[in-house]
PDB file of N, CA and C in Angstrom:
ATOM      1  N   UNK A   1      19.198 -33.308   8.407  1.00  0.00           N
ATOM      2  CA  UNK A   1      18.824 -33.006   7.042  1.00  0.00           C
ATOM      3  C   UNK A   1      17.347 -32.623   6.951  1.00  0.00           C
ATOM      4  N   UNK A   2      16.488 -33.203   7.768  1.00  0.00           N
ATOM      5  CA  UNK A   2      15.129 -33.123   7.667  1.00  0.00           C
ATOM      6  C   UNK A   2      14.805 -31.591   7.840  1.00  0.00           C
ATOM      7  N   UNK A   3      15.096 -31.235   9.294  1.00  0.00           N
ATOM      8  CA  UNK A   3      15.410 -30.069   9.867  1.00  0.00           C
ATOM      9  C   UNK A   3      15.565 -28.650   8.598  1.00  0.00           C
ATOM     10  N   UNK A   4      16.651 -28.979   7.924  1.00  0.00           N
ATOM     11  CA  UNK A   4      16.780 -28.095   7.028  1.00  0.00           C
ATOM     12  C   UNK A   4      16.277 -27.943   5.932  1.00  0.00           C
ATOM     13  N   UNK A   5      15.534 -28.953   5.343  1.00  0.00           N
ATOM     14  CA  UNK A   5      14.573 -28.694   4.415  1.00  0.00           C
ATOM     15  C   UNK A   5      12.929 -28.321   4.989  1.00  0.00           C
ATOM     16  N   UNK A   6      12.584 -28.651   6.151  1.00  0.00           N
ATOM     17  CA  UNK A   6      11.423 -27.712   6.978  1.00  0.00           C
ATOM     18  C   UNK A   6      11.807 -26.089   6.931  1.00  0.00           C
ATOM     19  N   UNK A   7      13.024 -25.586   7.081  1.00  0.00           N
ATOM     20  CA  UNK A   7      13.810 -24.271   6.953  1.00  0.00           C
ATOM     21  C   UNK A   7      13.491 -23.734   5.426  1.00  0.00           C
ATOM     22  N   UNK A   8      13.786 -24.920   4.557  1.00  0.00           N
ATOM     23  CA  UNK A   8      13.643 -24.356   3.101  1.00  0.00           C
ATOM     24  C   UNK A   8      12.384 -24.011   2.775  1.00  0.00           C
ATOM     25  N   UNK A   9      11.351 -24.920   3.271  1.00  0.00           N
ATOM     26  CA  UNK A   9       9.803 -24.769   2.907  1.00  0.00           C
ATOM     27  C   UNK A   9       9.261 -23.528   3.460  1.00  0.00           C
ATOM     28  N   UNK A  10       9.516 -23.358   4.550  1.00  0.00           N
ATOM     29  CA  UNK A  10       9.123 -22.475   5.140  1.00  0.00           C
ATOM     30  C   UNK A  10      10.143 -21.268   4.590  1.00  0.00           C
ATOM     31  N   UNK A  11      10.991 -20.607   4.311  1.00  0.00           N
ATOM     32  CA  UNK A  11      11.172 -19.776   3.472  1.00  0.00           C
ATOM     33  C   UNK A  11      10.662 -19.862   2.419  1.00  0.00           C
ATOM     34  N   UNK A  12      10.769 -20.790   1.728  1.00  0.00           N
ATOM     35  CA  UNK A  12       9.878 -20.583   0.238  1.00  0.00           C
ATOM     36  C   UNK A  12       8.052 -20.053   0.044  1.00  0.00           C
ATOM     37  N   UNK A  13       7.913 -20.261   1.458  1.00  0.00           N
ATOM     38  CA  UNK A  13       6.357 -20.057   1.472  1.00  0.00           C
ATOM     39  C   UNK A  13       6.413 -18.945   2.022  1.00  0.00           C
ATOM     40  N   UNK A  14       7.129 -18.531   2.977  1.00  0.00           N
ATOM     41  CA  UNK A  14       7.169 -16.813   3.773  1.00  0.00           C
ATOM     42  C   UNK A  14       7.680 -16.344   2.656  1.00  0.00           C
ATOM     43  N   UNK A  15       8.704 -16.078   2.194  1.00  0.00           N
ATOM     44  CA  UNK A  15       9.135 -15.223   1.214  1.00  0.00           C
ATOM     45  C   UNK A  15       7.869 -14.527   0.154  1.00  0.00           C
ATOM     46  N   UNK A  16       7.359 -15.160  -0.473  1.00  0.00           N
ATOM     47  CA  UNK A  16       6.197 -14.177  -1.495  1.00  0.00           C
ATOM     48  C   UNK A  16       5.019 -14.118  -0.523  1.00  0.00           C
ATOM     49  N   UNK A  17       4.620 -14.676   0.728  1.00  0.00           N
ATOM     50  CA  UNK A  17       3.619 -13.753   1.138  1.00  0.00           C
ATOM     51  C   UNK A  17       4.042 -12.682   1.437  1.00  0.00           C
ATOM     52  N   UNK A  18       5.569 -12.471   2.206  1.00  0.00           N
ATOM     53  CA  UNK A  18       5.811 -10.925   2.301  1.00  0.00           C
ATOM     54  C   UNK A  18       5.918 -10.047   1.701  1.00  0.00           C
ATOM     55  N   UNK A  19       6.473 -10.434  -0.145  1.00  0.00           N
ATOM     56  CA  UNK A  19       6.025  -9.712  -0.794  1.00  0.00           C
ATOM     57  C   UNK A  19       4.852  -9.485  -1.555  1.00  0.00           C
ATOM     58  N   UNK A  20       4.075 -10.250  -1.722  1.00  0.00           N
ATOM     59  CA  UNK A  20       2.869 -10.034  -2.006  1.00  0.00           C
ATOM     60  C   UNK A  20       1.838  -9.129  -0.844  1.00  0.00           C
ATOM     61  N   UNK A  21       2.474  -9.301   0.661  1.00  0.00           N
ATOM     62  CA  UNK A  21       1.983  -8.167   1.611  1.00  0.00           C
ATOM     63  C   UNK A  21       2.681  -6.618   1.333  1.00  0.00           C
ATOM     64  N   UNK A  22       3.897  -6.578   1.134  1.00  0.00           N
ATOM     65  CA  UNK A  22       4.431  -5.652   0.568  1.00  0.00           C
ATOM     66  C   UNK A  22       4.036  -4.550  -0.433  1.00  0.00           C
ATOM     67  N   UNK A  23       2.999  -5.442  -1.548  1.00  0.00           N
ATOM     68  CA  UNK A  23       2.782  -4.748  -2.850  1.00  0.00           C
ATOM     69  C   UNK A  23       1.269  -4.302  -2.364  1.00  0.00           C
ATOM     70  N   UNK A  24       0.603  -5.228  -1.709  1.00  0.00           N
ATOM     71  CA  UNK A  24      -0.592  -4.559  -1.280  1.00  0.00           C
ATOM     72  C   UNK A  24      -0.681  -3.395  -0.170  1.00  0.00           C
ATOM     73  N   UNK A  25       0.357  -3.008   0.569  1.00  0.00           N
ATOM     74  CA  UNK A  25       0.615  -2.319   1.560  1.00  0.00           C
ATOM     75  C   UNK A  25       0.665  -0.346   0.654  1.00  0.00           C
ATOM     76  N   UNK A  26       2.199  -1.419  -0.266  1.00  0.00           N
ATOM     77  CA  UNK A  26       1.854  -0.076  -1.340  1.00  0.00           C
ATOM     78  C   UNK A  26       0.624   0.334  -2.030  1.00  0.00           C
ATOM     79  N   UNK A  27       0.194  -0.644  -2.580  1.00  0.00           N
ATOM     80  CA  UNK A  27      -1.207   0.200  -3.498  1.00  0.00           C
ATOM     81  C   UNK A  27      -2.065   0.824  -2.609  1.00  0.00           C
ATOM     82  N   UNK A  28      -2.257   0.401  -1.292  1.00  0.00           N
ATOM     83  CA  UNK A  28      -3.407   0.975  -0.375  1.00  0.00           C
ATOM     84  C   UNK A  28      -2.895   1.981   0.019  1.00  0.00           C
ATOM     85  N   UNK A  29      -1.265   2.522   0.318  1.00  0.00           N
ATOM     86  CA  UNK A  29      -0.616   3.616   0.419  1.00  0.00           C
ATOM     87  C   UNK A  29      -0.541   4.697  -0.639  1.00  0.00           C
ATOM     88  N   UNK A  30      -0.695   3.923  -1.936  1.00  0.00           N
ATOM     89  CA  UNK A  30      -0.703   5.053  -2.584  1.00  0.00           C
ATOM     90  C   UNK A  30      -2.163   5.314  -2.990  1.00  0.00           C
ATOM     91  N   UNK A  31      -3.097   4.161  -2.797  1.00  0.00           N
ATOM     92  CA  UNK A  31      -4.889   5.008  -2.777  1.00  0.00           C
ATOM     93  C   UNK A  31      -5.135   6.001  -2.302  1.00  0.00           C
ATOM     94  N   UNK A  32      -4.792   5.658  -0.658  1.00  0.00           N
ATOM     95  CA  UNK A  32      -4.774   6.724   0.356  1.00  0.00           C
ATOM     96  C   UNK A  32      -4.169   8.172  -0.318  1.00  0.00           C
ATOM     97  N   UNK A  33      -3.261   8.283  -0.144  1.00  0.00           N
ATOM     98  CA  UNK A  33      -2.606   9.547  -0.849  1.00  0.00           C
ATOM     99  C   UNK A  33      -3.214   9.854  -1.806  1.00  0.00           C
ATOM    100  N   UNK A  34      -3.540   9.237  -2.987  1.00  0.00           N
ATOM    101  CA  UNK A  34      -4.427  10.102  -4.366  1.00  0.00           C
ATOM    102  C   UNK A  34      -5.972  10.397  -3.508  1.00  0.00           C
ATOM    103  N   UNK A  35      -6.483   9.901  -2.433  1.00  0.00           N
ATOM    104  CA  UNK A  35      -7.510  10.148  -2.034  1.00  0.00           C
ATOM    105  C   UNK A  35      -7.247  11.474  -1.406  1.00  0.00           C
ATOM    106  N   UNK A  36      -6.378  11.534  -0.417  1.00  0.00           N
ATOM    107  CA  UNK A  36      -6.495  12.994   0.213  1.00  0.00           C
ATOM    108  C   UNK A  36      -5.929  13.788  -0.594  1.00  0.00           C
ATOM    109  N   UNK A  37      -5.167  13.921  -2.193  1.00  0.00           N
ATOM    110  CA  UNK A  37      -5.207  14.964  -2.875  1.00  0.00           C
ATOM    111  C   UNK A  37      -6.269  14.980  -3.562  1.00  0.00           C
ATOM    112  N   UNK A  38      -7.368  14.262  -3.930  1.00  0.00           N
ATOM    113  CA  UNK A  38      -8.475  15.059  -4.311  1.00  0.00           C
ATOM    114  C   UNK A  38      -9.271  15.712  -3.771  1.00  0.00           C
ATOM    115  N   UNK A  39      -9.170  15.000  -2.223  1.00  0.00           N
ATOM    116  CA  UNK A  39      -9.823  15.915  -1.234  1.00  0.00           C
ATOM    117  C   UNK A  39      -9.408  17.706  -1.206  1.00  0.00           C
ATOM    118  N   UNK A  40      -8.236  17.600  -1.005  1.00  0.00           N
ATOM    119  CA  UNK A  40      -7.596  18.740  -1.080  1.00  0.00           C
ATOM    120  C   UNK A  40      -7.705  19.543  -1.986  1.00  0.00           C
ATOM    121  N   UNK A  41      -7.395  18.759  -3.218  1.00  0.00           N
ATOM    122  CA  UNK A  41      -8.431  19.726  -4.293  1.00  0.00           C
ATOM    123  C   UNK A  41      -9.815  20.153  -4.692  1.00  0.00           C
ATOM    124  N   UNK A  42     -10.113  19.348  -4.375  1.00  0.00           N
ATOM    125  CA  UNK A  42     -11.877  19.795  -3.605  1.00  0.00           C
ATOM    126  C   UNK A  42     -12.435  20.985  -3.007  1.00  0.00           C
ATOM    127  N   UNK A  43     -11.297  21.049  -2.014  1.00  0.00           N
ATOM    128  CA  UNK A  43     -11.183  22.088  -0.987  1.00  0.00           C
ATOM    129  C   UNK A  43     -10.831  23.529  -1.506  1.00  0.00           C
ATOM    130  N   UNK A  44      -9.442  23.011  -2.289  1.00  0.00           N
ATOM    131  CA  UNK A  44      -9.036  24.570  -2.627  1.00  0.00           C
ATOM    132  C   UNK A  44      -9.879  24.903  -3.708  1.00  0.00           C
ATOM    133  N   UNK A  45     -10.957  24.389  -4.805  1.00  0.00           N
ATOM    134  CA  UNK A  45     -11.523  24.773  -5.565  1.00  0.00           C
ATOM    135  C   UNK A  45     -12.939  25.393  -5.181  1.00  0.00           C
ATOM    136  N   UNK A  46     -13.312  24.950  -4.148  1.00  0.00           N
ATOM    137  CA  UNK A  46     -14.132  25.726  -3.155  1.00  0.00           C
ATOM    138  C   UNK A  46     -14.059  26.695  -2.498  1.00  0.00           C
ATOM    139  N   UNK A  47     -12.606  26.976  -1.968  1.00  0.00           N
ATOM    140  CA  UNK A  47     -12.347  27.913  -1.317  1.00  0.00           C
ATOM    141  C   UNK A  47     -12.086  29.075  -2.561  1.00  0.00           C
ATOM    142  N   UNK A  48     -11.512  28.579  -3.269  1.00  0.00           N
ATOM    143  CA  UNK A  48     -11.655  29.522  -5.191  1.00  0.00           C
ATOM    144  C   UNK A  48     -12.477  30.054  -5.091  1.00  0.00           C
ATOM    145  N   UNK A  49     -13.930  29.559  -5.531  1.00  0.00           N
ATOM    146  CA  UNK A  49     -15.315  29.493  -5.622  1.00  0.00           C
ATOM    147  C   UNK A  49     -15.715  30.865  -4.727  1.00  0.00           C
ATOM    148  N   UNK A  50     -15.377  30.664  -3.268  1.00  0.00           N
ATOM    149  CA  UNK A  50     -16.012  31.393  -2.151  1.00  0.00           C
ATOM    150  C   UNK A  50     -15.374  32.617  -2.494  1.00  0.00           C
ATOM    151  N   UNK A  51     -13.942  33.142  -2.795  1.00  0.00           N
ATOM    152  CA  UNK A  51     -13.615  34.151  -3.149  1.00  0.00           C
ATOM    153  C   UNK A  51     -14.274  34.989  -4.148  1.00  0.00           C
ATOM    154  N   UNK A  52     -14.856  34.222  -5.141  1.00  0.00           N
ATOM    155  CA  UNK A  52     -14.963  34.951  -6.022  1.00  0.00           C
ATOM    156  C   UNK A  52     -16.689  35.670  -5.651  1.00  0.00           C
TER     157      UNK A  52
END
């Protein structure tokens, strides 16, 4: 019996760090990405620029 409530604790405590690693994984995934489209737009508005 002991055994299986060490099992319970320990799921109850892994379970939301993984998702709480989960949600931070996303936001830094989606920083990243809005970062290199402004880069990108950066770029092509420069390269605009140079044409003209």
């Amino acid at each position: 019996m002991e055994a299986q409530t060490k099992i319970e604790l320990v799921i109850k405590i892994v379970g939301p760090i993984i998702t709480v690693t989960g949600i931070l994984i996303g936001v830094w995934q989606f920083n990243k990405g809005q970062r290199n489209m402004q880069i990108k737009e950066l770029e092509q508005r420069q390269f605009e620029l140079k044409k003209m």
